[in-house]
Protein backbone atom coordinates (compact mmCIF):
# COMPACT_ATOMS: atom_id res chain seq x y z
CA UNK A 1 136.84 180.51 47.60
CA UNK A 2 135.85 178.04 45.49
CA UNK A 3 138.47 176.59 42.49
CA UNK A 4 137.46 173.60 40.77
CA UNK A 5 137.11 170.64 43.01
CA UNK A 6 138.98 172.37 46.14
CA UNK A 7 137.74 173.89 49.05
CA UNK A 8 139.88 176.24 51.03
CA UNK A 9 139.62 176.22 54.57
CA UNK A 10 139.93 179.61 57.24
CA UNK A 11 143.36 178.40 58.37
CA UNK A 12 144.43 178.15 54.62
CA UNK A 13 144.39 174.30 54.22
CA UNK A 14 142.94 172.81 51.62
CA UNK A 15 140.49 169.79 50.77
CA UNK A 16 138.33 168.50 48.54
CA UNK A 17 135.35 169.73 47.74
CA UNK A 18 133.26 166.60 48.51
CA UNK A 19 134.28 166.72 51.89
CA UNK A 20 132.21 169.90 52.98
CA UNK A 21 129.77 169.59 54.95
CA UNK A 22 129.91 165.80 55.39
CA UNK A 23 129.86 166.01 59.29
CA UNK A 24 133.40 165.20 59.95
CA UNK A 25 136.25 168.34 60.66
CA UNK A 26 138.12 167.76 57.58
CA UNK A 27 139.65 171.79 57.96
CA UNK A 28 140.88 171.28 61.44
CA UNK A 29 138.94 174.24 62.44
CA UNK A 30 135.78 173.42 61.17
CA UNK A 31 135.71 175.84 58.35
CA UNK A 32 134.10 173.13 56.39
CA UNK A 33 130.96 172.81 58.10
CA UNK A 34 130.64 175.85 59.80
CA UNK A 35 127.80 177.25 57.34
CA UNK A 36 126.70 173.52 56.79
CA UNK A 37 122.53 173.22 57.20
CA UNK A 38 122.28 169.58 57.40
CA UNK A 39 124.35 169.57 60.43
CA UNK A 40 124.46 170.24 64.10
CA UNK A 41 127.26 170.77 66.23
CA UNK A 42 127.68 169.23 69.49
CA UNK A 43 129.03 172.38 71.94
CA UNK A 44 131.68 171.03 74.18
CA UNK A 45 133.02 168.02 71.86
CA UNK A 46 132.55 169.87 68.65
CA UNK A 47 131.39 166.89 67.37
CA UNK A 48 128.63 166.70 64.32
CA UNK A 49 126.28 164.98 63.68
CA UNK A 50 123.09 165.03 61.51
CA UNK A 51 120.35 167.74 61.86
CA UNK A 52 117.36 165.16 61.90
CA UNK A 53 118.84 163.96 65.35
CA UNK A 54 118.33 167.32 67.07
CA UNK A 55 115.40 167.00 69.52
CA UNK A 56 114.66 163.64 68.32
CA UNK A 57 114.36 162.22 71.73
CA UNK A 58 117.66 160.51 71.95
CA UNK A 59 121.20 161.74 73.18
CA UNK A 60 123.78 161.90 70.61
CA UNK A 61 125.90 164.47 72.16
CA UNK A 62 127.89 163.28 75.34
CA UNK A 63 126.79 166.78 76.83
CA UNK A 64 123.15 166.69 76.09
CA UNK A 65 123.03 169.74 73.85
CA UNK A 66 121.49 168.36 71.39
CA UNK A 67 118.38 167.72 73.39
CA UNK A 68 118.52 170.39 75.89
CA UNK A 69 118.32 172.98 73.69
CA UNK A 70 116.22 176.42 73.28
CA UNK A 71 114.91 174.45 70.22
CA UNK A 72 113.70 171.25 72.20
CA UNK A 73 112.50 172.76 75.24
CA UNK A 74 112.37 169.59 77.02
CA UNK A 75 109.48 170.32 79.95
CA UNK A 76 107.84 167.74 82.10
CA UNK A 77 104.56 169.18 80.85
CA UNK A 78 105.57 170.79 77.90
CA UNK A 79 102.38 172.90 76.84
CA UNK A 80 101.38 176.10 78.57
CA UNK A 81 97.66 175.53 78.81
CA UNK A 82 98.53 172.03 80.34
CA UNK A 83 101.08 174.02 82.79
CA UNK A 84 97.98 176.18 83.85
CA UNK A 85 95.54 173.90 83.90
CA UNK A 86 98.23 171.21 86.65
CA UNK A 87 97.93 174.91 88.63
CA UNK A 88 94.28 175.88 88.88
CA UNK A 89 92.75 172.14 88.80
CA UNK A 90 95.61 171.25 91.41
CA UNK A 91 95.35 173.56 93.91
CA UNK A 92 91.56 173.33 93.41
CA UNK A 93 90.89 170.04 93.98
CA UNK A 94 93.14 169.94 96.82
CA UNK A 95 91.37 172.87 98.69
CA UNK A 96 87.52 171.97 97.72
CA UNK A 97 88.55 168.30 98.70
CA UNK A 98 90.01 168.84 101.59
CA UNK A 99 87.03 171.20 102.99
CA UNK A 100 84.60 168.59 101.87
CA UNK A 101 86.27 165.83 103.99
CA UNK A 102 86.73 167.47 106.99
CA UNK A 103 82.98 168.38 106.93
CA UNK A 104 82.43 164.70 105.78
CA UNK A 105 84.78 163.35 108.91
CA UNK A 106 82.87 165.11 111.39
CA UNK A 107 79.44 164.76 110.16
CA UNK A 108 80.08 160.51 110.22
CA UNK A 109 82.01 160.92 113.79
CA UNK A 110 78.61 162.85 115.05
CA UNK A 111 76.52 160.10 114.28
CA UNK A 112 75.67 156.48 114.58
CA UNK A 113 76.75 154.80 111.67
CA UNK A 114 73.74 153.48 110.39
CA UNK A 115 72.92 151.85 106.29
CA UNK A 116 71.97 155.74 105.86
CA UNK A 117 75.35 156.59 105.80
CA UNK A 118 76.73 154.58 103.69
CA UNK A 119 76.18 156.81 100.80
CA UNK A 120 78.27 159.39 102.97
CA UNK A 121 80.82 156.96 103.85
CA UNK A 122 80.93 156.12 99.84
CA UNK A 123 81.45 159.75 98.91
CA UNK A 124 83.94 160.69 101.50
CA UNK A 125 86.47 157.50 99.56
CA UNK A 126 85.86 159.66 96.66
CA UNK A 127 86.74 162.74 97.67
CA UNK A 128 89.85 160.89 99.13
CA UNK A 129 90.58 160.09 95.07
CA UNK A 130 89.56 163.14 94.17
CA UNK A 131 92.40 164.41 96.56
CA UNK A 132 95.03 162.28 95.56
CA UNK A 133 94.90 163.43 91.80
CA UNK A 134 94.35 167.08 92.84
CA UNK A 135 98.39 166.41 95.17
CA UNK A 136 99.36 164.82 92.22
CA UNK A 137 98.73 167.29 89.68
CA UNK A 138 100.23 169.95 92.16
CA UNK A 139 103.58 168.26 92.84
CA UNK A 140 103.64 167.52 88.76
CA UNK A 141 103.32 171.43 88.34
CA UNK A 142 105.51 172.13 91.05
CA UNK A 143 107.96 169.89 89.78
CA UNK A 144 107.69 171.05 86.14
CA UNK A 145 107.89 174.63 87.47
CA UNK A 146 109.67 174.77 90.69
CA UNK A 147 112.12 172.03 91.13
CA UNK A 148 113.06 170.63 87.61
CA UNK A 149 112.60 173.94 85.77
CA UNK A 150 115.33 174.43 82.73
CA UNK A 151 117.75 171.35 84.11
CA UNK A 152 114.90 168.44 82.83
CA UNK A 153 116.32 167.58 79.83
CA UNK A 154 119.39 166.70 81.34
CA UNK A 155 117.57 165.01 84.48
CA UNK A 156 115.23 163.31 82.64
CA UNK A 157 116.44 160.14 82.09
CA UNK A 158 117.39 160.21 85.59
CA UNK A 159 113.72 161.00 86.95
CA UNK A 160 112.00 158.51 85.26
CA UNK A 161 113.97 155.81 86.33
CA UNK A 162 113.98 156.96 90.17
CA UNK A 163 111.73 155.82 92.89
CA UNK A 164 110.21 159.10 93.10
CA UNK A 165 108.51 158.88 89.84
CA UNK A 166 107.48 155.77 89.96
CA UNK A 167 105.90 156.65 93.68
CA UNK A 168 103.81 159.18 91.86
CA UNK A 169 102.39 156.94 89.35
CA UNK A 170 100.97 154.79 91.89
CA UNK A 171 99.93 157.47 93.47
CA UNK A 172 97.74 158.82 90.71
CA UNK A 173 96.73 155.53 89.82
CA UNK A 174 95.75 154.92 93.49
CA UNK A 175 93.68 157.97 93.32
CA UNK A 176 92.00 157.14 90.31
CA UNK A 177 90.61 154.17 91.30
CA UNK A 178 89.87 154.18 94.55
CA UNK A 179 87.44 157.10 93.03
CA UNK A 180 86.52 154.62 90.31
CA UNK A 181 85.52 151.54 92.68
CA UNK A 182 83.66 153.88 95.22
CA UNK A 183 81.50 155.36 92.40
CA UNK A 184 80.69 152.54 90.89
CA UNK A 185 79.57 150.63 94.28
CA UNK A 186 77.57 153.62 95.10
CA UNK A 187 75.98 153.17 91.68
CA UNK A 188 75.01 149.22 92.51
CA UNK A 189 74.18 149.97 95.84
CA UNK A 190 71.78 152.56 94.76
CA UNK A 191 70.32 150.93 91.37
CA UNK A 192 69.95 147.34 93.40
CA UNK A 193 68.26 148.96 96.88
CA UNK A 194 70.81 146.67 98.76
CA UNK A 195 71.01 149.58 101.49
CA UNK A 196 67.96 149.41 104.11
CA UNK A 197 67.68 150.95 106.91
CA UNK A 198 65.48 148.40 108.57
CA UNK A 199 67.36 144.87 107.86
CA UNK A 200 70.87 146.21 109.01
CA UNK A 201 71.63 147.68 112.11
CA UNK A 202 74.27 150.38 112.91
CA UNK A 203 77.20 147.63 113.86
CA UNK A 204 76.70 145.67 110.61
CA UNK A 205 76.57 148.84 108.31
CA UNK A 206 79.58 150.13 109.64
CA UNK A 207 81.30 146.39 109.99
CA UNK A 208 80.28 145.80 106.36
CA UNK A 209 81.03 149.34 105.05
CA UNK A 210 84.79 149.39 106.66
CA UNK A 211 85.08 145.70 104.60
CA UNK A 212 84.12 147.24 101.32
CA UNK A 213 86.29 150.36 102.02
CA UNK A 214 89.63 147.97 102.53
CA UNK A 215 89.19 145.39 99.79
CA UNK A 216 88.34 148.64 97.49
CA UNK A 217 91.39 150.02 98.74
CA UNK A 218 93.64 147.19 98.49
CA UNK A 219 92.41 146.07 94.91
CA UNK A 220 93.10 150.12 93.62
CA UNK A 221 96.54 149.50 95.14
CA UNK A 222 97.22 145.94 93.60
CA UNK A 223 95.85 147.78 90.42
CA UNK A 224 98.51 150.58 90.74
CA UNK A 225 101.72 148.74 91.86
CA UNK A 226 101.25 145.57 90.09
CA UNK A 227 102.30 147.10 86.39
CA UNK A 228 105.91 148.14 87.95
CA UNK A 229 106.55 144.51 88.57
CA UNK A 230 106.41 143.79 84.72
């Protein structure tokens, strides 16, 4: 196949033998750089290019294929264990959450809300959190699994640009510290004794309870959004 410095192509034309498998069609039908291994073809186009840019992250081939590949595997969450644990801690927190607020919501709507509850009224914010991550690792596993599935790679780009996405990172971010602010007030409120009974009546523990809840709220939110507007 092989004489001297000439290669002979499948369809009988000839070239030189420093043009195999140089990433460019020299043949006409590829003959060339068909058994090439520092190459990688692009399917529709035909096009090469290098092997080192397969499933490095950026498109090189106009139809993706170089990316969304069996090889790449291009997932939203791209290990198993990761996929399973978006599933079980998901729809976990979401059901033990949800359970512990409606018993939370009816045990403060039962009673006069006195300084006593404000530990309750503290937890049931968390819980909220706790909530909001459990949705948010649900609709991540749905989308990974459900939605998205094999097409992505080639949606990718697309998702993380789109409002959507960038709704659920304020979301989770939301979640996290509302959680994060309520703890950490509990903490004070217990380490500093500021809660008693007898020096605050039922009006001004609620009044000052639904204060703390909103500027909480409102600083987690300031928190999550603020970072999309750099």
């Amino acid at each position: 196949r092989y004489q001297n410095d000439i290669f002979r192509c499948k369809n009988d034309k000839c070239v030189d033998y420093d043009k195999v498998c140089n990433m460019v069609d020299d043949c006409g039908d590829s003959s060339d750089e068909d058994t090439c291994i520092n190459n990688f073809v692009c399917l529709s186009s035909k096009r090469f290019i290098g092997r080192s840019q397969k499933c490095d992250g950026k498109i090189d081939c106009a139809d993706y294929t170089d990316e969304c590949n069996e090889d790449c595997r291009r997932t939203i969450i791209s290990k198993l264990s990761l996929k399973v644990f978006s599933w079980v801690v998901g729809c976990a927190a979401v059901i033990l959450n949800s359970v512990k607020l409606f018993k939370n919501f009816r045990h403060l709507a039962t009673r006069n809300f006195t300084s006593a509850l404000n530990n309750k009224a503290l937890t049931t914010v968390i819980h909220v959190g706790d909530l909001i991550t459990g949705l948010y690792l649900l609709t991540i596993a749905i989308l990974d699994s459900v939605i998205f599935a094999n097409s992505y790679c080639k949606e990718r780009f697309n998702w993380l640009s789109s409002d959507g996405c960038a709704f659920l990172g304020v979301f989770s971010t939301f979640g996290g510290q509302i959680s994060l602010f309520s703890m950490t007030v509990l903490s004070i409120f217990r380490a500093i004794g500021i809660i008693k009974v007898k020096k605050m009546t039922s009006k001004h523990a609620a009044a000052k309870m639904v204060i703390i809840i909103v500027i909480m709220s409102i600083a987690s939110f300031c928190l999550s959004y603020i970072p999309l507007m750099v």
